[in-house]
N, C-alpha and C. Protein backbone atom coordinates (compact mmCIF):
# COMPACT_ATOMS: atom_id res chain seq x y z
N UNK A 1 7.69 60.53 -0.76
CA UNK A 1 7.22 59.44 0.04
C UNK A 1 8.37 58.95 0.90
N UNK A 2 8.01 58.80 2.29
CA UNK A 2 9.10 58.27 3.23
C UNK A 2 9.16 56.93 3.34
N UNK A 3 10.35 55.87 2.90
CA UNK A 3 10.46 54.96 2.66
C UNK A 3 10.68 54.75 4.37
N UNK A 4 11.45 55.08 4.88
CA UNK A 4 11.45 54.80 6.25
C UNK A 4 10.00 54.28 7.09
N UNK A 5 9.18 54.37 6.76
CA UNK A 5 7.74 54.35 7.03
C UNK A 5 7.16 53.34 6.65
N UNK A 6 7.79 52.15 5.34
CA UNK A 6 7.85 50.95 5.17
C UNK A 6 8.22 49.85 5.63
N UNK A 7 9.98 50.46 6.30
CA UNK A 7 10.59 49.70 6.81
C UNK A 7 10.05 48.40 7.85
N UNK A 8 9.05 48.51 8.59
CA UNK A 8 8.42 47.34 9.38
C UNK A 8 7.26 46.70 8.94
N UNK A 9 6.94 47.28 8.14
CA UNK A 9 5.83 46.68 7.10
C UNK A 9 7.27 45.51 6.74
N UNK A 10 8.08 45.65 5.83
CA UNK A 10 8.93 45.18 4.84
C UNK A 10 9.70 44.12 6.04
N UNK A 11 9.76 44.33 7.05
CA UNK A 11 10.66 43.51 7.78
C UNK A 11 9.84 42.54 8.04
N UNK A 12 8.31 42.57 8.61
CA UNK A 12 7.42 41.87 9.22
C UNK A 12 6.96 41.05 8.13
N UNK A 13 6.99 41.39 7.08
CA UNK A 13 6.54 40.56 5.31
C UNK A 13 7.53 39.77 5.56
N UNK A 14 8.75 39.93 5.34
CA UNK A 14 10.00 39.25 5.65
C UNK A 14 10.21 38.20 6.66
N UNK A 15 9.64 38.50 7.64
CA UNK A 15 9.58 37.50 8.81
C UNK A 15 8.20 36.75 8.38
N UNK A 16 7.25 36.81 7.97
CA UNK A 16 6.15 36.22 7.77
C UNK A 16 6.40 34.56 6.77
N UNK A 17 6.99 35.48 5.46
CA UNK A 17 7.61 34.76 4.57
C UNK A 17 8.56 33.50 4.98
N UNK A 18 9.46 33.92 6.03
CA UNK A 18 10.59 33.13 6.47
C UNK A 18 9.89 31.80 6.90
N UNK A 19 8.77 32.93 8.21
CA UNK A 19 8.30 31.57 9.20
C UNK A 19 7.22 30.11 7.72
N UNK A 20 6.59 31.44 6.68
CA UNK A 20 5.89 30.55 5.63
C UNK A 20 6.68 29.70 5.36
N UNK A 21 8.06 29.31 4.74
CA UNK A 21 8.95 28.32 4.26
C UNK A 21 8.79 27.58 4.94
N UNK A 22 9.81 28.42 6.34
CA UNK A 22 9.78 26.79 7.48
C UNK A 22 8.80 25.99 7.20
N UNK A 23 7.44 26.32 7.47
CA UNK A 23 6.50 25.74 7.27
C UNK A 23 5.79 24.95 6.76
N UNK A 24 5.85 25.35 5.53
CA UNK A 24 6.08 24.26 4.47
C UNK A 24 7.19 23.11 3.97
N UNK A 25 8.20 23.40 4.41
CA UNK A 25 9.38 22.38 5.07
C UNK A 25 9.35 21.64 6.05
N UNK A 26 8.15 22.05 6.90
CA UNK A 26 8.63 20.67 8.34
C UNK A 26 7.30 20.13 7.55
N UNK A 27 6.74 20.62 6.54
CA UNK A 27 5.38 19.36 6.59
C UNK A 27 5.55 18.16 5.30
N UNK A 28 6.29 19.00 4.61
CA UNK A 28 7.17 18.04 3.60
C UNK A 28 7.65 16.59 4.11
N UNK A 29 7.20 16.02 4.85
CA UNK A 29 7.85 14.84 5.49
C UNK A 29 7.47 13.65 4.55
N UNK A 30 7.84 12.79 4.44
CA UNK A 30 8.12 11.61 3.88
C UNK A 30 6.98 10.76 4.62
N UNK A 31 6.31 10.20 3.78
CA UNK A 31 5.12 9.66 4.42
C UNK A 31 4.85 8.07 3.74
N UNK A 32 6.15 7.58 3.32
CA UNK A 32 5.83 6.03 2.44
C UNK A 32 6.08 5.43 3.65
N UNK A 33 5.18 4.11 3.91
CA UNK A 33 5.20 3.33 4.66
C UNK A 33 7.13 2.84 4.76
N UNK A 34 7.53 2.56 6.08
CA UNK A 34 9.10 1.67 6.16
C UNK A 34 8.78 0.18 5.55
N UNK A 35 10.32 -0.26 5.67
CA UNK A 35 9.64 -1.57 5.67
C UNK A 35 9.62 -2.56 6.30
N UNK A 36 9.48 -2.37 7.78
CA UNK A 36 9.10 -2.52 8.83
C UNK A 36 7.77 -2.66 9.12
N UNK A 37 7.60 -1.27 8.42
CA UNK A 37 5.51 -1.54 8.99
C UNK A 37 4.76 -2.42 7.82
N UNK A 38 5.53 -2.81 7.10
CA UNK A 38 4.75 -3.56 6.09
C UNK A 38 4.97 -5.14 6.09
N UNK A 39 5.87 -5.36 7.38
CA UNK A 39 5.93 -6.72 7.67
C UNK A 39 4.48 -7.37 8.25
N UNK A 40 4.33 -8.54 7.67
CA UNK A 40 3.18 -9.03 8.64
C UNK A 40 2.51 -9.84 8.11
N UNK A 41 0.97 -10.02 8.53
CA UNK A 41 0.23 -10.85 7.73
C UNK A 41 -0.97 -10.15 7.40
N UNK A 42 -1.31 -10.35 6.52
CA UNK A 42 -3.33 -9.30 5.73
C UNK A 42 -3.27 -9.86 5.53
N UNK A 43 -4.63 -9.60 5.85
CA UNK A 43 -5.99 -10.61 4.65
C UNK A 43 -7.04 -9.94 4.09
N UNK A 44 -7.41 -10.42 3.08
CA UNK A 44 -7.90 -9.38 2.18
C UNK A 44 -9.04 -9.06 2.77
N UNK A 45 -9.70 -7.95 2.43
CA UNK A 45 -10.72 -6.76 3.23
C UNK A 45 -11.71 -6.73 2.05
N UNK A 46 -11.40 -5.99 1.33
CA UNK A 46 -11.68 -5.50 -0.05
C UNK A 46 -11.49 -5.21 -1.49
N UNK A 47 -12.21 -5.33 -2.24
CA UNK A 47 -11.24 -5.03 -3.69
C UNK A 47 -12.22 -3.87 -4.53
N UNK A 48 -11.92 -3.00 -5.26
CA UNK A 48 -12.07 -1.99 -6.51
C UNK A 48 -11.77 -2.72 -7.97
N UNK A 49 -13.08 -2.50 -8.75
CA UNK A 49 -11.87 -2.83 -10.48
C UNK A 49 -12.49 -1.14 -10.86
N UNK A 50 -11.59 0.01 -11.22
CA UNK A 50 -11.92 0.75 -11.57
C UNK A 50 -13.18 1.70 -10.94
N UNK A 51 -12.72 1.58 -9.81
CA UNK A 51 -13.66 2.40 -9.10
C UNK A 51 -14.69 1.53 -8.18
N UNK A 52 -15.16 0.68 -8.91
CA UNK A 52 -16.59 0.36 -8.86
C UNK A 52 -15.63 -1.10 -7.81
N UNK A 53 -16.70 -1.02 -6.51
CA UNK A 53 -16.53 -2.40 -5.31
C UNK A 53 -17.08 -3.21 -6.13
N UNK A 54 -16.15 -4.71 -5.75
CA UNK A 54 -16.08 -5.57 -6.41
C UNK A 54 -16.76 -6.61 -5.12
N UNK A 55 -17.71 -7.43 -5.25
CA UNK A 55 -18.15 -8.65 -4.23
C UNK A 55 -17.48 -9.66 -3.92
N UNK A 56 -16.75 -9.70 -3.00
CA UNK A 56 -15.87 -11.22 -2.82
C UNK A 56 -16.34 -12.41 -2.32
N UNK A 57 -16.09 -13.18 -2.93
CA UNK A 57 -16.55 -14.27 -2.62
C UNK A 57 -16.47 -14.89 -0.61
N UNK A 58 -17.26 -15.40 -0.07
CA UNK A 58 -17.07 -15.69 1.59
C UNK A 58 -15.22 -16.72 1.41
N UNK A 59 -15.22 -17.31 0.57
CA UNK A 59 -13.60 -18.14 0.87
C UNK A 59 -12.76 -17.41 0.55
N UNK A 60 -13.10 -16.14 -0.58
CA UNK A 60 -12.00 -15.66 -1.05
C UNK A 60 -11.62 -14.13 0.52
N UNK A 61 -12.36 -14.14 1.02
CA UNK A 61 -11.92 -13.30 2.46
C UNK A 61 -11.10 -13.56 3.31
N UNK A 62 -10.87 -14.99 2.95
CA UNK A 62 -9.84 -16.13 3.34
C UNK A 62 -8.35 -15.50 3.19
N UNK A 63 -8.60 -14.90 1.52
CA UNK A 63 -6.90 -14.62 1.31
C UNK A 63 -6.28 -14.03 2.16
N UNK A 64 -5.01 -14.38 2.34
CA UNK A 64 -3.95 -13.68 2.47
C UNK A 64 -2.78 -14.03 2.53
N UNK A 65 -1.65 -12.31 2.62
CA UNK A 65 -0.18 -12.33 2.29
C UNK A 65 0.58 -12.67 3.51
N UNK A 66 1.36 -12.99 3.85
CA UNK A 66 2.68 -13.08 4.49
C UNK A 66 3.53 -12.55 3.87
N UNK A 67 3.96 -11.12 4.72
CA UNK A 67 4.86 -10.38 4.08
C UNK A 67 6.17 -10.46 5.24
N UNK A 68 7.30 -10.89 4.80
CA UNK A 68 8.35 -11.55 6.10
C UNK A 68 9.65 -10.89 5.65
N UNK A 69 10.46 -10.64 7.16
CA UNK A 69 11.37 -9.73 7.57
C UNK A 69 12.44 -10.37 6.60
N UNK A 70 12.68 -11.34 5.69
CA UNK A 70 13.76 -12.14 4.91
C UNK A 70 13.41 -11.76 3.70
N UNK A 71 12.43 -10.93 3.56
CA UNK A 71 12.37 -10.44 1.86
C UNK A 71 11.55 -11.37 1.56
N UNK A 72 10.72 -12.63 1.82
CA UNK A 72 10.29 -13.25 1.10
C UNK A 72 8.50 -13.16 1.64
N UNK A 73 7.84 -13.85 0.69
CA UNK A 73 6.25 -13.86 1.26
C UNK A 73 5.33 -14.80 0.53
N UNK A 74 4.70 -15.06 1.17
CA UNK A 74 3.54 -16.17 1.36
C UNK A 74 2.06 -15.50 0.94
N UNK A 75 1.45 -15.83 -0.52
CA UNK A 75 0.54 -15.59 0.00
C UNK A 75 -0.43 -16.85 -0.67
N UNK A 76 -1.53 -17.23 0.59
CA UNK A 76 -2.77 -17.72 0.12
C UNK A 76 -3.58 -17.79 -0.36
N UNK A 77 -4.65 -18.34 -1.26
CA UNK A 77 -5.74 -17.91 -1.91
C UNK A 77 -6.51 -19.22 -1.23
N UNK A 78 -7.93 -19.04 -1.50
CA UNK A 78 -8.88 -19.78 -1.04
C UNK A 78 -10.33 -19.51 -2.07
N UNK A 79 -10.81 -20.49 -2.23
CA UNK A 79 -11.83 -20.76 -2.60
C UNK A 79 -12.76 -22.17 -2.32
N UNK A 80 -14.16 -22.40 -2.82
CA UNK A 80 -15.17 -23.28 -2.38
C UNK A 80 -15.25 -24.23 -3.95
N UNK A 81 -14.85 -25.38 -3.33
CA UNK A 81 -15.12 -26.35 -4.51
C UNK A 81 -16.32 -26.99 -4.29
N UNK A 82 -17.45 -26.51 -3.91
CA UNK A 82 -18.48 -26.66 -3.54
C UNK A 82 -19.67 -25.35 -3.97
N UNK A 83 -21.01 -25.48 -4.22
CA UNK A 83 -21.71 -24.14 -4.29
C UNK A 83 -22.07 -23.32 -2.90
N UNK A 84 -22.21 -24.40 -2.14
CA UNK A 84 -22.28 -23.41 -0.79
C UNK A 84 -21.48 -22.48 -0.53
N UNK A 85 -20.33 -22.21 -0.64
CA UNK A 85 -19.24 -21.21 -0.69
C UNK A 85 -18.80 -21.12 0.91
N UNK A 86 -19.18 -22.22 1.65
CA UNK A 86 -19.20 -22.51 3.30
C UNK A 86 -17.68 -23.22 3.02
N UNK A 87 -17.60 -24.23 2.43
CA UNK A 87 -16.58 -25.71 2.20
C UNK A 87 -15.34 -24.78 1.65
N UNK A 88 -14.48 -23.97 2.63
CA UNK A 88 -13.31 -23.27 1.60
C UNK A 88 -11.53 -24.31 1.99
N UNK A 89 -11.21 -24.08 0.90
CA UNK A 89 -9.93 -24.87 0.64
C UNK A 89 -8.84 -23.97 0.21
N UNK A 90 -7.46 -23.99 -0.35
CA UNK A 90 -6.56 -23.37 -0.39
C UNK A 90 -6.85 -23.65 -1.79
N UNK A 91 -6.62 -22.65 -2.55
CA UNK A 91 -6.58 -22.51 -3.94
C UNK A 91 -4.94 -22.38 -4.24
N UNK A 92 -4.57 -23.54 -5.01
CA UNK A 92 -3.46 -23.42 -5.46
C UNK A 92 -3.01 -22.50 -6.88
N UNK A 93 -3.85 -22.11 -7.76
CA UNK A 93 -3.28 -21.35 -8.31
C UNK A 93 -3.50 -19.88 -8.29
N UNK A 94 -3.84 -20.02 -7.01
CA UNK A 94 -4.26 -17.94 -6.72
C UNK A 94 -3.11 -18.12 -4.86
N UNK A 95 -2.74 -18.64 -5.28
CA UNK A 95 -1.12 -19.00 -4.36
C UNK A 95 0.18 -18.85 -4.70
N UNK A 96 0.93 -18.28 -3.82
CA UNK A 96 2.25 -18.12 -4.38
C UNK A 96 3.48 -17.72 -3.06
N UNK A 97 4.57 -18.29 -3.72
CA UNK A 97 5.45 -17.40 -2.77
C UNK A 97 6.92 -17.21 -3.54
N UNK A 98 7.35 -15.84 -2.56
CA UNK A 98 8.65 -15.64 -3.44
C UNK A 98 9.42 -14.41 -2.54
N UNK A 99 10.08 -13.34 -3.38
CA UNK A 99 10.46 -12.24 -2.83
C UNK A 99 9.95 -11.01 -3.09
N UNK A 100 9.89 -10.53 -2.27
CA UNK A 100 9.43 -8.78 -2.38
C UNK A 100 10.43 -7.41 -1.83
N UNK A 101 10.44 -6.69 -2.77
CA UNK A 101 11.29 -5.49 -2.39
C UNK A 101 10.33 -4.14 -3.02
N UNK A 102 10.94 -3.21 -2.15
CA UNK A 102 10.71 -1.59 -2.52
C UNK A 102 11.25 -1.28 -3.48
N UNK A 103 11.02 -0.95 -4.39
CA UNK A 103 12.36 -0.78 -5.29
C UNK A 103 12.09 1.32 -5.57
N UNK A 104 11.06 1.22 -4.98
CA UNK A 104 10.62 3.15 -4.70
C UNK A 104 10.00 3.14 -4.15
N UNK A 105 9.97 4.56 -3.44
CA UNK A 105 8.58 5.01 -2.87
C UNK A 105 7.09 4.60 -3.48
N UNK A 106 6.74 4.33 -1.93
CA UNK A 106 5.12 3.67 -2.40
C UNK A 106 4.91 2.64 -3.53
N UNK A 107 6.04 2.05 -3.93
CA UNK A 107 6.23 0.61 -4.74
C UNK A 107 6.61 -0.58 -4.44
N UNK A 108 5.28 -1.56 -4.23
CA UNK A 108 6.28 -2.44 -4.17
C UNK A 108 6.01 -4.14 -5.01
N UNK A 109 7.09 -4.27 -4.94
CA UNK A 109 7.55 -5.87 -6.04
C UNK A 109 7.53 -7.01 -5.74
N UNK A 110 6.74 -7.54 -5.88
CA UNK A 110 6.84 -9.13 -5.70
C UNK A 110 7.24 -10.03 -7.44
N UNK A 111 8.44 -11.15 -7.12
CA UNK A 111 8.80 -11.66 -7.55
C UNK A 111 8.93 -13.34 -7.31
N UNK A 112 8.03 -13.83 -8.56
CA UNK A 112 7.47 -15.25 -7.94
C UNK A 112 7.52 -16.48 -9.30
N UNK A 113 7.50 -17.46 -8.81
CA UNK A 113 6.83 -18.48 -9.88
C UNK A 113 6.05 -18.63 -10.29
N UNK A 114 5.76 -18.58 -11.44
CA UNK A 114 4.04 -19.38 -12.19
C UNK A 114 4.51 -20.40 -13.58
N UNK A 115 4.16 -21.47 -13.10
CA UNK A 115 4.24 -22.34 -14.16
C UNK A 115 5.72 -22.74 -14.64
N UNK A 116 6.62 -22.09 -14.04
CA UNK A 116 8.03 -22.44 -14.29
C UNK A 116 8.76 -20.76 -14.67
N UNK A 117 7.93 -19.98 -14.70
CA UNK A 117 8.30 -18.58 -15.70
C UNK A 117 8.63 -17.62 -14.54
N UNK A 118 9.52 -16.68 -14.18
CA UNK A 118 9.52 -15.92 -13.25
C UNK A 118 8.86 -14.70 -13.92
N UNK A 119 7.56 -14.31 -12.72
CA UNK A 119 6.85 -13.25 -13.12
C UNK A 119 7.16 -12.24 -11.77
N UNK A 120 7.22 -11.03 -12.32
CA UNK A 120 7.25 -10.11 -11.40
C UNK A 120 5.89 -8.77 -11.16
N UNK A 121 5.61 -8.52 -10.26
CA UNK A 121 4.26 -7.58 -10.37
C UNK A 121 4.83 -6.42 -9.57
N UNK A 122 4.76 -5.25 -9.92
CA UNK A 122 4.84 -4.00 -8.97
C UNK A 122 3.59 -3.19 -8.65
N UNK A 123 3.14 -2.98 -7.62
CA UNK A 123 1.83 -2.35 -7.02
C UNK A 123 2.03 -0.61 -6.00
N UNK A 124 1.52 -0.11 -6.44
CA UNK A 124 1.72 0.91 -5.45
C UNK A 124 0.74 0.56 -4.53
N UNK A 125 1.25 1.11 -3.15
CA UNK A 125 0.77 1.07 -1.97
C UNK A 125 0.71 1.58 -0.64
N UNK A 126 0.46 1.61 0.16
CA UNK A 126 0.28 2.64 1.29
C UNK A 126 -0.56 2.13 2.95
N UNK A 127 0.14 2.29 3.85
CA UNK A 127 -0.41 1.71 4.74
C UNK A 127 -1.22 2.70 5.86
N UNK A 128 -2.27 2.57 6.40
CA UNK A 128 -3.15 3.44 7.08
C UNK A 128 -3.56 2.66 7.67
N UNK A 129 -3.70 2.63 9.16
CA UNK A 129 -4.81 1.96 10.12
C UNK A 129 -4.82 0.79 9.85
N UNK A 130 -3.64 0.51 10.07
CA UNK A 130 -3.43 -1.07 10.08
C UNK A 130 -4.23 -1.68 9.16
N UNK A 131 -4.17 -1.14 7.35
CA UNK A 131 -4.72 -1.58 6.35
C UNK A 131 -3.64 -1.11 5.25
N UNK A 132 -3.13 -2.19 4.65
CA UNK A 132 -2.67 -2.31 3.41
C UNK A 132 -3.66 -1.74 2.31
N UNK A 133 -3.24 -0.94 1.59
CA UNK A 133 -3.83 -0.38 0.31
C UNK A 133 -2.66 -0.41 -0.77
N UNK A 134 -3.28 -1.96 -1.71
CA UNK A 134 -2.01 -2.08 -3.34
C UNK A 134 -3.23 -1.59 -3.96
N UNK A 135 -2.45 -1.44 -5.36
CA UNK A 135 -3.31 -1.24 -6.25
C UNK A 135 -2.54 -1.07 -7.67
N UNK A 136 -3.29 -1.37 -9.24
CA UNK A 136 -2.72 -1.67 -10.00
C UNK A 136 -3.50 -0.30 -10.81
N UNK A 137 -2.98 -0.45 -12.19
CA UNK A 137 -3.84 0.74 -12.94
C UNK A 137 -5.23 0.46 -12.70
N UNK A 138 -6.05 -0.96 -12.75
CA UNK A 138 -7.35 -1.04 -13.01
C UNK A 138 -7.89 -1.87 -11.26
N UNK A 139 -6.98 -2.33 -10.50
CA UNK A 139 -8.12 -2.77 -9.23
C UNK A 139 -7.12 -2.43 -8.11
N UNK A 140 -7.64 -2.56 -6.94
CA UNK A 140 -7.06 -1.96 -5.54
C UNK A 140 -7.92 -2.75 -4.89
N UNK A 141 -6.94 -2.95 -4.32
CA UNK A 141 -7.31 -4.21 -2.97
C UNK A 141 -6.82 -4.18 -1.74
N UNK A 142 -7.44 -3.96 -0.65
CA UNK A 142 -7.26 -3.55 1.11
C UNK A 142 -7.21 -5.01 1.53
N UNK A 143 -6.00 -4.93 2.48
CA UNK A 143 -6.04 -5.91 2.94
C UNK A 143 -6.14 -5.48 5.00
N UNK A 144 -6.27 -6.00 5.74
CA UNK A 144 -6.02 -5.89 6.93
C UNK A 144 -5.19 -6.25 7.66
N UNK A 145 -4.29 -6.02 8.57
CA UNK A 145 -3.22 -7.07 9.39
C UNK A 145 -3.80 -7.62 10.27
N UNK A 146 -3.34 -8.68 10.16
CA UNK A 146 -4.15 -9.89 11.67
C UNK A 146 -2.96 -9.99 12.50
């Protein structure tokens, strides 16, 4: 058998292979939101507990974060001390503010007060179409930027 007769078979595999790597190397790109694009303000959109959409209340559509270029953030809660669910007010204990950092990819930390106790929460998350997506083991919640 004439191995010579392989030879461009074997070179062209070779070049095929090469260009395959590249390939899979330029698409390897890093795709966690900066944290830049996660400055801003949302308000909540939507929520998941375990899959299953969760109904929000008309005040609680109200919520939202202030996420600010100083590390720190604001966020609001709202609800109706009323049954109409028309009459919405700032809910002080679904309120908070404090600091937030990345501390990894697609993680991020908010660190805040409750009751005197410093609590900290980490959420993974991801930004698409100008929509925040956190989420915990059991709910995920979209928020929108205004």
């Amino acid at each position: 058998m004439n191995l010579l007769g392989f030879r461009p078979i074997i070179r062209n595999c070779t070049v095929l292979i090469i260009l395959l790597v590249i390939g899979i190397a330029s698409c390897s790109k890093d795709d966690a939101p900066t944290e830049n694009e996660i400055i801003g303000t949302w308000q909540l959109s939507s929520a998941t507990r375990d899959g299953v959409n969760l109904t929000i209340p008309t005040c609680a559509k109200l919520d939202k974060i202030e996420i600010k270029s100083n590390k720190t953030f604001v966020q609001t809660g709202y609800y109706s001390p009323s049954e109409n669910d028309m009459d919405c007010t700032i809910n002080e204990e679904a309120s908070s503010s404090g600091t937030w950092s990345i501390p990894s990819k697609g993680k991020l930390k908010f660190t805040y007060l409750f009751e005197g106790v410093s609590i900290s929460e980490t959420w993974y998350y991801s930004i698409s179409e100008n929509k925040l997506t956190s989420s915990s083991e059991e709910i995920t919640l979209v928020y929108v930027r205004k």
